[in-house]
C-alpha atoms as a PDB file:
ATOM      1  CA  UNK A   1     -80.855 -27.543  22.777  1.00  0.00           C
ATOM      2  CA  UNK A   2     -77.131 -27.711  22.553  1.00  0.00           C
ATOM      3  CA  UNK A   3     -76.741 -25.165  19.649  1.00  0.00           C
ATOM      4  CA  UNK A   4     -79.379 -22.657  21.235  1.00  0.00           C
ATOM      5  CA  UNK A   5     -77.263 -22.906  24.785  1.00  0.00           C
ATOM      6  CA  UNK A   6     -74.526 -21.964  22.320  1.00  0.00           C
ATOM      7  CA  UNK A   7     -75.715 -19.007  21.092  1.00  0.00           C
ATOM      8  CA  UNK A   8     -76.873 -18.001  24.541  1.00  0.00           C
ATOM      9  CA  UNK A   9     -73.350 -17.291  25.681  1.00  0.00           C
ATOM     10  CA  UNK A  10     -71.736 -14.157  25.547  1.00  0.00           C
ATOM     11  CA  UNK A  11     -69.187 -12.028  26.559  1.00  0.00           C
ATOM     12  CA  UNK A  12     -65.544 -13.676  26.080  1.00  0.00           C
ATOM     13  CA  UNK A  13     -66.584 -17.000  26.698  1.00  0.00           C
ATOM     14  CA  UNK A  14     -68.768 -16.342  22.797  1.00  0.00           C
ATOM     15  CA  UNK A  15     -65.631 -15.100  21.210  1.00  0.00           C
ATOM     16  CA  UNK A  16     -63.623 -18.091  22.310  1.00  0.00           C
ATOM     17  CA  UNK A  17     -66.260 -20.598  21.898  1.00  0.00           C
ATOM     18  CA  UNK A  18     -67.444 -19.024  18.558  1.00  0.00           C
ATOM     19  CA  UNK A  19     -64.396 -20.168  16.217  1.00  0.00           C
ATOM     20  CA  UNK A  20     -64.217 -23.792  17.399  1.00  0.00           C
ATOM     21  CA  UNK A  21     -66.209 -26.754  16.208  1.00  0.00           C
ATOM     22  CA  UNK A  22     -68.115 -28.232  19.540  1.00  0.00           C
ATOM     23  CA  UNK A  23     -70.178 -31.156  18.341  1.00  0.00           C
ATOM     24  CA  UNK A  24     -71.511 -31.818  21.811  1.00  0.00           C
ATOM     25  CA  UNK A  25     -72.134 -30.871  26.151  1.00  0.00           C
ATOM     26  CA  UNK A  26     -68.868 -32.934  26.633  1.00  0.00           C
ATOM     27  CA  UNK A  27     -66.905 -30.674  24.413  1.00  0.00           C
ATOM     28  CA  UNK A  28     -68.178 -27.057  25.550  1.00  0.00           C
ATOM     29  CA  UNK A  29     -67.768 -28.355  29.047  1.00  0.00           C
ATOM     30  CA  UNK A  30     -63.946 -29.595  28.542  1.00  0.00           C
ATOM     31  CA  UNK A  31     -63.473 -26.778  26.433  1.00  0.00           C
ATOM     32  CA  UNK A  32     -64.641 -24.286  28.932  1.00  0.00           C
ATOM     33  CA  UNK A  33     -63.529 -26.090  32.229  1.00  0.00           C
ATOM     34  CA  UNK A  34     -59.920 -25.738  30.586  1.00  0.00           C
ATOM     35  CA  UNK A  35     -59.940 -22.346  29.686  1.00  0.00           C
ATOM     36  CA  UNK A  36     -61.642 -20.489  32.597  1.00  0.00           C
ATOM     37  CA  UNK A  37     -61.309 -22.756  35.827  1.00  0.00           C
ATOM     38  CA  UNK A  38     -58.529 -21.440  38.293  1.00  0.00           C
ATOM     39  CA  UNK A  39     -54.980 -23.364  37.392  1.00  0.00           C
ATOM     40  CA  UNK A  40     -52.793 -23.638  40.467  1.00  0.00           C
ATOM     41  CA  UNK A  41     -50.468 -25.360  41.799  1.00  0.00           C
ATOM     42  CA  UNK A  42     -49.899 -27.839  44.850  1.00  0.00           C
ATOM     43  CA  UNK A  43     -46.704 -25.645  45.949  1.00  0.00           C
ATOM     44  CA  UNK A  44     -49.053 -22.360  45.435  1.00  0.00           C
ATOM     45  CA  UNK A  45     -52.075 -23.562  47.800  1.00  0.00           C
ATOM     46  CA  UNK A  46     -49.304 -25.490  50.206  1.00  0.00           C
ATOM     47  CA  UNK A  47     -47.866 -21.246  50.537  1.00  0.00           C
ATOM     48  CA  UNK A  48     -51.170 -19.871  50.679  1.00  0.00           C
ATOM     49  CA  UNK A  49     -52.358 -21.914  54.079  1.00  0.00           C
ATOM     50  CA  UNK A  50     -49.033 -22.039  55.176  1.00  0.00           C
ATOM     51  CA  UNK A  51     -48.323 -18.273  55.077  1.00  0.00           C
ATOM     52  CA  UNK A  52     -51.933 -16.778  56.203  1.00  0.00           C
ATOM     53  CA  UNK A  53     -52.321 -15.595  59.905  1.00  0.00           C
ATOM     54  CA  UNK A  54     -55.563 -14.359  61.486  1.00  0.00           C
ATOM     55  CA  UNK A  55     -55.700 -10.676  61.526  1.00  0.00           C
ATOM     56  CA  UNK A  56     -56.418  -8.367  65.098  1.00  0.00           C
ATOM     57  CA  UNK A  57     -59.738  -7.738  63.492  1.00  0.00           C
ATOM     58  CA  UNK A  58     -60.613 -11.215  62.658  1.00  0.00           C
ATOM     59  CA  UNK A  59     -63.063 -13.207  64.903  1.00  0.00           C
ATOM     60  CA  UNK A  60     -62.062 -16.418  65.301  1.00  0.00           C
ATOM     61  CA  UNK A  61     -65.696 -17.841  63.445  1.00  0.00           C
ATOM     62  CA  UNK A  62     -64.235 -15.608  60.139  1.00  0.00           C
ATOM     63  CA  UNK A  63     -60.564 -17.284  60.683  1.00  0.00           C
ATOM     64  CA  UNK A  64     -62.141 -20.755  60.609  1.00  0.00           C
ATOM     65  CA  UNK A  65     -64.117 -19.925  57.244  1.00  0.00           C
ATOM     66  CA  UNK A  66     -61.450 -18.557  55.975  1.00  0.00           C
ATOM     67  CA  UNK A  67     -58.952 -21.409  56.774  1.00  0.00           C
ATOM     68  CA  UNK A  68     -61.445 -24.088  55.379  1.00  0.00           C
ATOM     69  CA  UNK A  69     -61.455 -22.515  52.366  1.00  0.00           C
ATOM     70  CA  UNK A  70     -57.226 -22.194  51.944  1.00  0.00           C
ATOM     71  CA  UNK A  71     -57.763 -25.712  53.409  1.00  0.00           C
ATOM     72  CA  UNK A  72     -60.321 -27.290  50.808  1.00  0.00           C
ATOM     73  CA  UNK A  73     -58.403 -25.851  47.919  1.00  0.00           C
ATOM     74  CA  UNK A  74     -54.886 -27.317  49.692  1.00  0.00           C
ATOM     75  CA  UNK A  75     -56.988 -30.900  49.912  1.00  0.00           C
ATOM     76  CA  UNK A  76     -58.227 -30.326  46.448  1.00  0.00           C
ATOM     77  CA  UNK A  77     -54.703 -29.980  44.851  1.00  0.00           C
ATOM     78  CA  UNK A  78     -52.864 -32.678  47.040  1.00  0.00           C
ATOM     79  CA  UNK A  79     -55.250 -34.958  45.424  1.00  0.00           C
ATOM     80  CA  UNK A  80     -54.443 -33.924  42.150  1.00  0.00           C
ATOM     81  CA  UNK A  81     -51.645 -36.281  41.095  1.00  0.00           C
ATOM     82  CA  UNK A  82     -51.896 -38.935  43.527  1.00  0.00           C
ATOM     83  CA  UNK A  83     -53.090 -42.697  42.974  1.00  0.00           C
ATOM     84  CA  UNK A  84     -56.276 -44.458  44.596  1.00  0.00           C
ATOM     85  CA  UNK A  85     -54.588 -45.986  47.370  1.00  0.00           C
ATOM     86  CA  UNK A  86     -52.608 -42.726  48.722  1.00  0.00           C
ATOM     87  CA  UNK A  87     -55.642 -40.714  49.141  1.00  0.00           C
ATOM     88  CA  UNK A  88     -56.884 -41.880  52.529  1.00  0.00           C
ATOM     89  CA  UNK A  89     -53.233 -40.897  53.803  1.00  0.00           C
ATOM     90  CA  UNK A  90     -52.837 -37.645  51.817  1.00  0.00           C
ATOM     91  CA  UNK A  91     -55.801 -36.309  53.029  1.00  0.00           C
ATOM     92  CA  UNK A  92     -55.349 -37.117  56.334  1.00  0.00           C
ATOM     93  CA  UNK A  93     -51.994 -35.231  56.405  1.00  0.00           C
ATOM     94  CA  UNK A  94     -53.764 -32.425  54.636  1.00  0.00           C
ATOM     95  CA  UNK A  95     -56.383 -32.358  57.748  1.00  0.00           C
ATOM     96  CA  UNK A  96     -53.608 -32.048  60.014  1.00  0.00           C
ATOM     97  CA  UNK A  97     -51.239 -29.475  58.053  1.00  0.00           C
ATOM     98  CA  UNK A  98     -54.913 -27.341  58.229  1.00  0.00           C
ATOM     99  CA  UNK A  99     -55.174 -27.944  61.741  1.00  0.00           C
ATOM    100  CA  UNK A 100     -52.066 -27.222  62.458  1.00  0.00           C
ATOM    101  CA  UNK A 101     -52.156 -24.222  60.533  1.00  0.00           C
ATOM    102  CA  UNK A 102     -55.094 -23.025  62.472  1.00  0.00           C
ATOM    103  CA  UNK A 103     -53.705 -23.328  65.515  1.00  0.00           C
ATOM    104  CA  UNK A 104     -50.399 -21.651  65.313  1.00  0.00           C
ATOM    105  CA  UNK A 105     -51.289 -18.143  64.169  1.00  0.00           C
ATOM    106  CA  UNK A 106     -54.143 -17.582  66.390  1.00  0.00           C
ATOM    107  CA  UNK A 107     -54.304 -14.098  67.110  1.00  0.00           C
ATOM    108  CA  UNK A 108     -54.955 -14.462  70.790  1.00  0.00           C
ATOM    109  CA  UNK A 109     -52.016 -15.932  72.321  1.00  0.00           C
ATOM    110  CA  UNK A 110     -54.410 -16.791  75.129  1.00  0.00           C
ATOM    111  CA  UNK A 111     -57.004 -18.901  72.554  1.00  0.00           C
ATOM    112  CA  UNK A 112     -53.784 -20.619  70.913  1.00  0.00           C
ATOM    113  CA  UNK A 113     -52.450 -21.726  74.362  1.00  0.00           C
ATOM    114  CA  UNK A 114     -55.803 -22.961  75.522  1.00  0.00           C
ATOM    115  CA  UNK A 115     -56.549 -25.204  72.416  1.00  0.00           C
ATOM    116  CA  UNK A 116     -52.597 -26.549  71.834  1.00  0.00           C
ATOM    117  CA  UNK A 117     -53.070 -27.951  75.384  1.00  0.00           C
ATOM    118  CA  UNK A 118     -56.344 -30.105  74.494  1.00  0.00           C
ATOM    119  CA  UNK A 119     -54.536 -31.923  71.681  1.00  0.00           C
ATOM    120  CA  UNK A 120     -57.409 -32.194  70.041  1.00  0.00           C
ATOM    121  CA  UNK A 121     -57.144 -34.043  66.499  1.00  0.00           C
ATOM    122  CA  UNK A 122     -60.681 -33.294  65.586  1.00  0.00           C
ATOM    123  CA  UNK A 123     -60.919 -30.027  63.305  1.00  0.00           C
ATOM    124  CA  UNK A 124     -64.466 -29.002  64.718  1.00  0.00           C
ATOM    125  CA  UNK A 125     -63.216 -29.782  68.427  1.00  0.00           C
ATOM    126  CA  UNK A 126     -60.173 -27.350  67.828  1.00  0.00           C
ATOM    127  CA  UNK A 127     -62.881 -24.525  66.688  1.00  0.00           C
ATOM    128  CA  UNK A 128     -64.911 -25.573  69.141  1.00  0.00           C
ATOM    129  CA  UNK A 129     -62.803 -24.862  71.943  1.00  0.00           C
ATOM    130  CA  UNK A 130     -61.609 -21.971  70.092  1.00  0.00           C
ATOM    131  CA  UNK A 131     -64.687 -20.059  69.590  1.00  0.00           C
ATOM    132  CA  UNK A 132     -65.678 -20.719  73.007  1.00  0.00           C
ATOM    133  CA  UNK A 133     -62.413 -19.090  74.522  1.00  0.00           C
ATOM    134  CA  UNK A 134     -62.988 -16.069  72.438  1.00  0.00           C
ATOM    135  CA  UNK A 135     -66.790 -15.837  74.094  1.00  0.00           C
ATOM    136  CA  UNK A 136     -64.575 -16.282  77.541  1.00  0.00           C
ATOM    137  CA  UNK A 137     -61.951 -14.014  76.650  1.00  0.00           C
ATOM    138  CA  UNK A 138     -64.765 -10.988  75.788  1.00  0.00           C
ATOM    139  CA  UNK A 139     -66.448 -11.741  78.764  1.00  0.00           C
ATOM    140  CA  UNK A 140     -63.451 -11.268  81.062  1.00  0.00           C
ATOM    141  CA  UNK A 141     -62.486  -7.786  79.438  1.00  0.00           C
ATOM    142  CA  UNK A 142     -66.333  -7.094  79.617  1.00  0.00           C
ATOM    143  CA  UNK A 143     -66.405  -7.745  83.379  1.00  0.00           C
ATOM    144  CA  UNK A 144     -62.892  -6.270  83.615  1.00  0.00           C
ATOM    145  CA  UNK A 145     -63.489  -2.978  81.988  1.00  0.00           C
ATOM    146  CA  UNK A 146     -67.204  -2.537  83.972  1.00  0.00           C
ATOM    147  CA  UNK A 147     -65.280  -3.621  87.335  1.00  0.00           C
ATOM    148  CA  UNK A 148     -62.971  -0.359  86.463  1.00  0.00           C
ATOM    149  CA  UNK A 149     -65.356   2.304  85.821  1.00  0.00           C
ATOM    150  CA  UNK A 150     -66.747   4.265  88.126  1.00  0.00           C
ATOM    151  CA  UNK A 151     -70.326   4.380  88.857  1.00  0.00           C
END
């Protein structure tokens, strides 16, 4: 099975796999875990969360995917280098660098004001509350811009 899943491959991943003795699934997969998966650095996903913002056209449910995924990669590579016993703590400080992260470039100054004052500590409780003023904030503009047109 091994050598037919071998010959199965193609593309660059055949030209690089073609020229190298793999005896087994453990090589291949080292082999091609090392040359295709994404290489970055702690520093690089640490600038990544730390220098996104939500854009005007961003809703605030596409922010949060979008900041769990800089997020997950962040945990990902803080975890890295570390040893058994400084895991509970680094990813606890990852949490709250995402959090915090989150919170402070809200585009609505309005949304970031609201959920800074709960003090939540709880990632889905910050979205919570933060999806839930967005719904409040479209409703008042709704009501406000009907309230102004004439009938």
């Amino acid at each position: 099975m091994f050598k037919f899943v071998l010959t199965r491959i193609s593309g660059e991943p055949r030209t690089a796999t073609e020229h190298r003795n793999l005896e087994n699934w453990e090589e291949l997969k080292q082999f091609l875990k090392n040359t295709y998966t994404e290489k970055r650095t702690l520093d690089y996903h640490a600038s990544q969360l730390f220098s996104t913002k939500q854009s005007k056209a961003e809703s605030v449910s596409e922010w949060i995917q979008r900041i769990q995924k800089l997020g997950s990669k962040f945990r990902e590579a803080t975890l890295q280098d570390c040893e058994q016993d400084e895991r509970a703590g680094i990813l606890t400080l990852a949490d709250k660098l995402r959090n915090i992260c989150f919170i402070q470039v809200l585009y609505s100054d309005s949304i970031q004001t609201t959920v800074r004052s709960r003090n939540y500590c709880s990632f889905d409780d910050i979205t919570e509350t933060a999806l839930e003023e967005e719904i409040f904030s479209k409703n008042e503009w709704y009501k406000n811009s009907n309230a102004e047109s004439p009938r």
